[in-house]
N, C-alpha and C. Protein backbone atom coordinates (compact mmCIF):
# COMPACT_ATOMS: atom_id res chain seq x y z
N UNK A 1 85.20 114.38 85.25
CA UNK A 1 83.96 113.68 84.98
C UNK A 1 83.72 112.57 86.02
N UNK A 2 84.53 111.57 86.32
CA UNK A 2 84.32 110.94 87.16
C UNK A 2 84.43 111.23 88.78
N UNK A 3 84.91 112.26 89.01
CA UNK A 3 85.02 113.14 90.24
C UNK A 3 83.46 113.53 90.64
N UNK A 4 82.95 114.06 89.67
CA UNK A 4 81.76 114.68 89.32
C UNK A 4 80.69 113.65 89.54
N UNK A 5 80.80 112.24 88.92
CA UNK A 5 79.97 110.96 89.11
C UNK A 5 80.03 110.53 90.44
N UNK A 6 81.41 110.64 90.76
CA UNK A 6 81.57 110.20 92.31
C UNK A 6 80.78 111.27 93.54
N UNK A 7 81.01 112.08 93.29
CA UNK A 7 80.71 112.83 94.40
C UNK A 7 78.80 112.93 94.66
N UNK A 8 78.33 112.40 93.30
CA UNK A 8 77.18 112.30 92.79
C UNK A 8 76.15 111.39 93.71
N UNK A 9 76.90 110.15 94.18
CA UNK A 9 76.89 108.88 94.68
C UNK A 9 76.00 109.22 95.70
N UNK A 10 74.88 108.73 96.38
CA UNK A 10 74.08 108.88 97.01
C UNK A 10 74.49 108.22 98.52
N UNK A 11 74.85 106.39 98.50
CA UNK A 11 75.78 106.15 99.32
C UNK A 11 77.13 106.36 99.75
N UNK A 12 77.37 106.71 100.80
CA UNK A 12 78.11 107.68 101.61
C UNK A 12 79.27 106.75 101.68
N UNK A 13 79.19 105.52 101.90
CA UNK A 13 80.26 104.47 101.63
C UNK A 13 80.84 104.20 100.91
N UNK A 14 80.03 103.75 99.31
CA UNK A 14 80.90 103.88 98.41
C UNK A 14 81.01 105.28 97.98
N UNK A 15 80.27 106.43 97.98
CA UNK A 15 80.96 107.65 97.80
C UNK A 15 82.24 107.46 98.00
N UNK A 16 82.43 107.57 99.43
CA UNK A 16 83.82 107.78 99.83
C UNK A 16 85.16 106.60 99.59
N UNK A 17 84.67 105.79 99.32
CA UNK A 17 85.76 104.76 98.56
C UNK A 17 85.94 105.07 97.16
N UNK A 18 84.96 105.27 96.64
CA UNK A 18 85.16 106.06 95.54
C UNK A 18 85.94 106.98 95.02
N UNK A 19 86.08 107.71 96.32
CA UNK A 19 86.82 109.23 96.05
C UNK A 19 87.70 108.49 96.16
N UNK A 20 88.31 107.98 97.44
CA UNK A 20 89.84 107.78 97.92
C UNK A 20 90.31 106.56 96.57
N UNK A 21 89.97 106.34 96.01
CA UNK A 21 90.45 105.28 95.01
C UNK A 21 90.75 106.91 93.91
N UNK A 22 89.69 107.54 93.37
CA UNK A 22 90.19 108.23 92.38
C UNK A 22 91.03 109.22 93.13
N UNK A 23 91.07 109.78 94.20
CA UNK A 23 92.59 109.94 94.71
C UNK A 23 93.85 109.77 94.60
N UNK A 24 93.89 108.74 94.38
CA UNK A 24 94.91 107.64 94.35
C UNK A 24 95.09 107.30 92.57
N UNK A 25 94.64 107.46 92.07
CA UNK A 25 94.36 107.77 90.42
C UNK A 25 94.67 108.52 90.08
N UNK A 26 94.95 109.52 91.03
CA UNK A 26 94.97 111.11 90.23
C UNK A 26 96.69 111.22 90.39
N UNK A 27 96.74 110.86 91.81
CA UNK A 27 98.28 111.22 92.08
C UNK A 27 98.99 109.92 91.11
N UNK A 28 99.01 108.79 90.73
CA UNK A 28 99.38 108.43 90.24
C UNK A 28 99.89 108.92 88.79
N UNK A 29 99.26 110.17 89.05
CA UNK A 29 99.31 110.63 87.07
C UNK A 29 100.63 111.71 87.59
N UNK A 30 100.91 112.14 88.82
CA UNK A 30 101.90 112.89 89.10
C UNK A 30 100.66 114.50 89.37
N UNK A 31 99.21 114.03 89.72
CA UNK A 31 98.69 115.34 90.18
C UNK A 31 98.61 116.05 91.49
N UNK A 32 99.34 115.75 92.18
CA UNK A 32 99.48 115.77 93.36
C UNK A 32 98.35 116.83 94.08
N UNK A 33 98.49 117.95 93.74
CA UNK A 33 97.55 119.13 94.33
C UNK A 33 96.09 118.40 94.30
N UNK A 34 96.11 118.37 92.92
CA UNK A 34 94.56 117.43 92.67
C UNK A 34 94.14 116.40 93.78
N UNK A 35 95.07 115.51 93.65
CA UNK A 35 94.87 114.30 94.70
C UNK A 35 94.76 114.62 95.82
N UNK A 36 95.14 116.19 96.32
CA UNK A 36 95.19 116.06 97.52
C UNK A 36 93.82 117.26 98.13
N UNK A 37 93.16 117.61 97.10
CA UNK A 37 92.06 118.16 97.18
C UNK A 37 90.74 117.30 97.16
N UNK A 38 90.67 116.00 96.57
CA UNK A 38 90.02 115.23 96.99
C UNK A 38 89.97 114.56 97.71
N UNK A 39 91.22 113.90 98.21
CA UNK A 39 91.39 113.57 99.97
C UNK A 39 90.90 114.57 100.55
N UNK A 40 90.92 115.74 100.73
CA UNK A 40 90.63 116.37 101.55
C UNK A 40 89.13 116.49 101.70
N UNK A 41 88.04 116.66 100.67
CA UNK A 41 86.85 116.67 100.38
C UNK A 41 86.24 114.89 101.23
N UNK A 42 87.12 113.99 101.67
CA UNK A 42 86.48 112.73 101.71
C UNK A 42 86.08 112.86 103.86
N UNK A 43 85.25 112.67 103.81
CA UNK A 43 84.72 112.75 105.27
C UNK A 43 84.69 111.74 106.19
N UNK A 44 84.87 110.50 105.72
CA UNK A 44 85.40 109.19 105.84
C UNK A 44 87.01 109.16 106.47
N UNK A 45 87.28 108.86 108.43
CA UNK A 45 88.55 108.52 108.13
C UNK A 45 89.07 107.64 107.70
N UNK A 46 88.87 106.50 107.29
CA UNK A 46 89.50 105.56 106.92
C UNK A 46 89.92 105.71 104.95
N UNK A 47 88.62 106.06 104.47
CA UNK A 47 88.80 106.46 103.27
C UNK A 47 89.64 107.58 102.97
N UNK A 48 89.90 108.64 104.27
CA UNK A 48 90.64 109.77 103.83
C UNK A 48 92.15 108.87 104.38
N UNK A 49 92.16 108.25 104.65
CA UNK A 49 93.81 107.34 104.98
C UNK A 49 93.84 106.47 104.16
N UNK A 50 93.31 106.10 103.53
CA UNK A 50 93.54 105.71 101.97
C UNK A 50 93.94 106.57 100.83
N UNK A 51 93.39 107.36 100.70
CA UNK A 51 93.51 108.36 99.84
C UNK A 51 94.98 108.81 100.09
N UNK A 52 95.16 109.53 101.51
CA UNK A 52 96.37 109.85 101.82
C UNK A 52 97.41 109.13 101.46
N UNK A 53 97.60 107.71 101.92
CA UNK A 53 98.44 106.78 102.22
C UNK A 53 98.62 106.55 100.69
N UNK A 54 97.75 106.60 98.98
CA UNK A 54 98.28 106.53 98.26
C UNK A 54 99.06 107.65 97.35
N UNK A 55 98.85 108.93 97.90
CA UNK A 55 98.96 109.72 97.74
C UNK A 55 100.67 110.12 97.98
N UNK A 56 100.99 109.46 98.82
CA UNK A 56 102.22 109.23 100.21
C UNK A 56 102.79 108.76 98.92
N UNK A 57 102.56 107.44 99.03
CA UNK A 57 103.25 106.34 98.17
C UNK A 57 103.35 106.40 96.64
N UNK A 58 102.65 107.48 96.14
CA UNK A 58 102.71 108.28 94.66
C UNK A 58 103.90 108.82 94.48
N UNK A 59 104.26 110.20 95.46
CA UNK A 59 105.25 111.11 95.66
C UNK A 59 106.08 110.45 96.26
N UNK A 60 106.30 109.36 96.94
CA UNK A 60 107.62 108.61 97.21
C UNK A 60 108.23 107.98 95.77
N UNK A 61 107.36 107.72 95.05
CA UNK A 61 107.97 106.75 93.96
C UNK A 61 108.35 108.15 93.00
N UNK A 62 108.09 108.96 93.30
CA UNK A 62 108.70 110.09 92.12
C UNK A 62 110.01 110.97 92.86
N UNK A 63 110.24 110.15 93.56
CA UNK A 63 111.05 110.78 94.78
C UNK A 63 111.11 112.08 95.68
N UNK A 64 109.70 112.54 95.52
CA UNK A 64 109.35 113.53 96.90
C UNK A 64 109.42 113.09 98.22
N UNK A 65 110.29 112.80 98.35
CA UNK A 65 110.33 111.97 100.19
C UNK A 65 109.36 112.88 101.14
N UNK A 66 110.07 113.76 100.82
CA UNK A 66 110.05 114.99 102.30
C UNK A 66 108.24 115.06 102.45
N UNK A 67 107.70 115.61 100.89
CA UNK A 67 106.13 115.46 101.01
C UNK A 67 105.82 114.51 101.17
N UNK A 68 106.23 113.57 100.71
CA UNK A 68 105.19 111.76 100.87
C UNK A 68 105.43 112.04 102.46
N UNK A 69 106.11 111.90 103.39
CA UNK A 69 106.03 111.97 104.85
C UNK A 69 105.21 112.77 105.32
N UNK A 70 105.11 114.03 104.91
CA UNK A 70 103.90 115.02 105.35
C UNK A 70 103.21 114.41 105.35
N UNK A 71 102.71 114.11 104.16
CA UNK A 71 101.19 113.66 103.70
C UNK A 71 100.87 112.25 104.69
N UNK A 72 102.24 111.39 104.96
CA UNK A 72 101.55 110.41 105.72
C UNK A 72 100.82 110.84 107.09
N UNK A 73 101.63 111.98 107.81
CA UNK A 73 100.47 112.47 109.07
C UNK A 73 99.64 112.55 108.56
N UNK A 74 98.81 113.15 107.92
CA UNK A 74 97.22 113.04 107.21
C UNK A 74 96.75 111.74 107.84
N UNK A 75 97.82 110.73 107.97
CA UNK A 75 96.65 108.91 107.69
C UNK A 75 96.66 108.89 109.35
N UNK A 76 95.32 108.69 109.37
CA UNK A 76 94.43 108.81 110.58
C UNK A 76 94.51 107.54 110.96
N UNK A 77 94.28 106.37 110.19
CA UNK A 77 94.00 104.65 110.41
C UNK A 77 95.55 104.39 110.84
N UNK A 78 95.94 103.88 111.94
CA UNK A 78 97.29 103.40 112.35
C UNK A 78 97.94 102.29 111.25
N UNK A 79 97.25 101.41 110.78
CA UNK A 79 97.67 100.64 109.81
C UNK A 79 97.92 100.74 108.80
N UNK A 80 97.05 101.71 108.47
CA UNK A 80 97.77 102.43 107.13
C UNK A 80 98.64 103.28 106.95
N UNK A 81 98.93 103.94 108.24
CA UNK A 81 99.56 104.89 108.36
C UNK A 81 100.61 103.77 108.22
N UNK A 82 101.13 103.15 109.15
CA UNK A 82 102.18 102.11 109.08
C UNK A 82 102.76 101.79 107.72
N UNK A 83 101.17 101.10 106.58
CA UNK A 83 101.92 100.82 105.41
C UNK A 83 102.42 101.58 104.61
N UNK A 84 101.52 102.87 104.75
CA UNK A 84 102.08 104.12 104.12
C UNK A 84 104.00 104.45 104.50
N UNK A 85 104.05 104.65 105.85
CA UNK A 85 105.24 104.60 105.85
C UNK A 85 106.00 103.73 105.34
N UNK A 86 105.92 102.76 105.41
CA UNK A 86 106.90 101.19 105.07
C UNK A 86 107.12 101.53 103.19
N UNK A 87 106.37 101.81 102.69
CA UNK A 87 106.14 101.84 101.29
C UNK A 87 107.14 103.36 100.89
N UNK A 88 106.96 104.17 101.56
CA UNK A 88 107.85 105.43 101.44
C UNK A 88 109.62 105.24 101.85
N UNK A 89 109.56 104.77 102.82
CA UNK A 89 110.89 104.29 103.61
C UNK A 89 111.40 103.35 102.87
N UNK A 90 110.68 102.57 101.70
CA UNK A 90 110.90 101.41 100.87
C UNK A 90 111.35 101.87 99.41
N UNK A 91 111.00 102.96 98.80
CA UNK A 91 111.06 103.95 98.14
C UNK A 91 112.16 104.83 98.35
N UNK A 92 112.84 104.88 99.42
CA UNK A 92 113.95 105.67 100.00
C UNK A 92 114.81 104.96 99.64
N UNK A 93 115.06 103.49 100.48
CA UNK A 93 115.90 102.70 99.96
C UNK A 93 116.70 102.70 98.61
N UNK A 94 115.31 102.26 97.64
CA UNK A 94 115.73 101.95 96.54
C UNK A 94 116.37 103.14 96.06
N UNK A 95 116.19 104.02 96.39
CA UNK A 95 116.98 105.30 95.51
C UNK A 95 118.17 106.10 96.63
N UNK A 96 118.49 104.89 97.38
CA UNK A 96 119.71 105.04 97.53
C UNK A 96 119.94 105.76 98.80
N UNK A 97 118.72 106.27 99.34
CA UNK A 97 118.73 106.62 100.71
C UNK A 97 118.63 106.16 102.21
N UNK A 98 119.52 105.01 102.44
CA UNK A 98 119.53 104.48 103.50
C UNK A 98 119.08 104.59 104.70
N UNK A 99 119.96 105.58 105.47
CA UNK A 99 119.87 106.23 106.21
C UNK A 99 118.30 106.94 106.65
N UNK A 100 117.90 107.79 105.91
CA UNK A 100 116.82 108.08 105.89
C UNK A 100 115.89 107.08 105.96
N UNK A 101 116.06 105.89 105.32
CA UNK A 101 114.64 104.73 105.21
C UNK A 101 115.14 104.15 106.31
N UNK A 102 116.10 103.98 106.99
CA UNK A 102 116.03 103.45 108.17
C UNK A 102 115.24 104.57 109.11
N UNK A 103 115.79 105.68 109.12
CA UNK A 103 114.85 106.10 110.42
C UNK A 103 113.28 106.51 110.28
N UNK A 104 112.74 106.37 109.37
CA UNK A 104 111.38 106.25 108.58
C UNK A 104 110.84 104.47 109.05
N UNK A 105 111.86 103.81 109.11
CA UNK A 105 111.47 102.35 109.04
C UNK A 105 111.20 102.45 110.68
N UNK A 106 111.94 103.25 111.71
CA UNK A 106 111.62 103.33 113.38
C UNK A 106 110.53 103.75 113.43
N UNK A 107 109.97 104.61 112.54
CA UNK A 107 108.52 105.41 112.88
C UNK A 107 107.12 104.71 112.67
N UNK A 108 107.39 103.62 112.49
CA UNK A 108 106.10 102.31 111.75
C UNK A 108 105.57 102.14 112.81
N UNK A 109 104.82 102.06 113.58
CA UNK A 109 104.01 101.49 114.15
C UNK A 109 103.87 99.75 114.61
N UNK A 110 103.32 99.63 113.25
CA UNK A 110 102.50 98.00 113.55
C UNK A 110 104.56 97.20 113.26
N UNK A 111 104.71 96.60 114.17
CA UNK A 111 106.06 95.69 114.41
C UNK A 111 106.06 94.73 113.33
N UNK A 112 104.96 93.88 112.59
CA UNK A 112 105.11 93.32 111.79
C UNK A 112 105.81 93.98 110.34
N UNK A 113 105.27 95.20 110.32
CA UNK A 113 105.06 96.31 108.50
C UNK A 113 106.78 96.71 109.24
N UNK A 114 106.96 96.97 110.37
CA UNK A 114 108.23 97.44 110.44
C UNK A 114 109.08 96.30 110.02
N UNK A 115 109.33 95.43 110.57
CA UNK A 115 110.43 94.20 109.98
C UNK A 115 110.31 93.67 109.01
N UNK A 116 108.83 93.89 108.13
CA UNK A 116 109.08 93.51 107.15
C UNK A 116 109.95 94.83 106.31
N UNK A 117 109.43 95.94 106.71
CA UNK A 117 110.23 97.06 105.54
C UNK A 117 111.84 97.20 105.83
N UNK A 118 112.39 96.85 107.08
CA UNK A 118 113.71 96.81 107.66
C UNK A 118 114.42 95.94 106.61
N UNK A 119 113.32 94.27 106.42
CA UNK A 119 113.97 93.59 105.79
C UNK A 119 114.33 94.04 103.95
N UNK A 120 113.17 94.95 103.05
CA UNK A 120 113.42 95.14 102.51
C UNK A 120 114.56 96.43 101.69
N UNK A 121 114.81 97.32 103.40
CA UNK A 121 115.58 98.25 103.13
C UNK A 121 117.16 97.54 103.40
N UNK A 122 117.18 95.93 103.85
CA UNK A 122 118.56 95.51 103.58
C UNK A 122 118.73 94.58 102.46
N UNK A 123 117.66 94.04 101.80
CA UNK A 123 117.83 93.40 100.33
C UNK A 123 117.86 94.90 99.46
N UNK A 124 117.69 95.91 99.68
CA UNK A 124 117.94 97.00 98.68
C UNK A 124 119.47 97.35 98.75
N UNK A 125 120.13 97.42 100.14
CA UNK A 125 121.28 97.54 100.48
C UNK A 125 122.21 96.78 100.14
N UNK A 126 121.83 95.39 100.11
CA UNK A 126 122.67 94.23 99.51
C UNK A 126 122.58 94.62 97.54
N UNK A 127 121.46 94.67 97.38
CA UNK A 127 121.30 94.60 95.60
C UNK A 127 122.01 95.87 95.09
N UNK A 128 122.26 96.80 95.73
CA UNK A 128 123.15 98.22 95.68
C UNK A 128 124.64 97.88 95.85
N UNK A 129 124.95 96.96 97.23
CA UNK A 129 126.48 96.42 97.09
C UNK A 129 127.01 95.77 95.92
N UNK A 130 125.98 94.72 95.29
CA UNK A 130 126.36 93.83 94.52
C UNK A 130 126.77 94.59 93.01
N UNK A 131 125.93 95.77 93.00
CA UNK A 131 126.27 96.36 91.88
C UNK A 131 127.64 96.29 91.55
């Protein structure tokens, strides 16, 4: 229904923020296919790197690594692409995959999103020792 309202939208702007938000709604429910059929429908790159990038960061938190990384090539916007990664590689961490979120954490782009996610893949490393 609201897919249906959205796509309805006459402006092309919020159309497409529109979508990439209920994108990002959808995969949150664990719909992944879904979510990723309306990213795909969004004609907007920036909105379709939104969409993507939450899409990424959906299936990282359910621990699909391997797809959340696919899906981040999708993100067209460098910055998002960046946070998208940082947020997946951050997601790695916590579930114990080091290694991997480190070399996910080399592939960032923007130098700031990288040191900050470096820093959080070694407070995950420390809060894992302390166990």
């Amino acid at each position: 229904m609201a897919l249906q309202a959205a796509q309805g939208i006459k402006n092309e702007i919020i159309r497409e923020a529109t979508l990439w938000v209920i994108a990002q709604d959808i995969a949150k429910t664990g719909q992944f296919d879904k979510a990723l059929q309306v990213a795909q429908g969004i004609k907007g790159n920036t909105s379709a790197s939104y969409a993507y990038s939450g899409i990424a960061q959906a299936m990282a938190l359910t621990g699909q690594f391997d797809q959340a990384l696919q899906i981040t090539q999708k993100v067209s916007d460098s910055g998002i692409r960046s946070n998208a990664l940082s947020q997946v590689a951050t997601a790695m961490a916590r579930a114990g995959q080091f290694d991997a979120s480190l070399k996910v954490a080399q592939t960032i782009g923007d130098p700031l999103t990288r040191l900050d996610t470096l820093a959080r893949i070694i407070n995950a490393i420390k809060s894992q020792k302390q166990q």
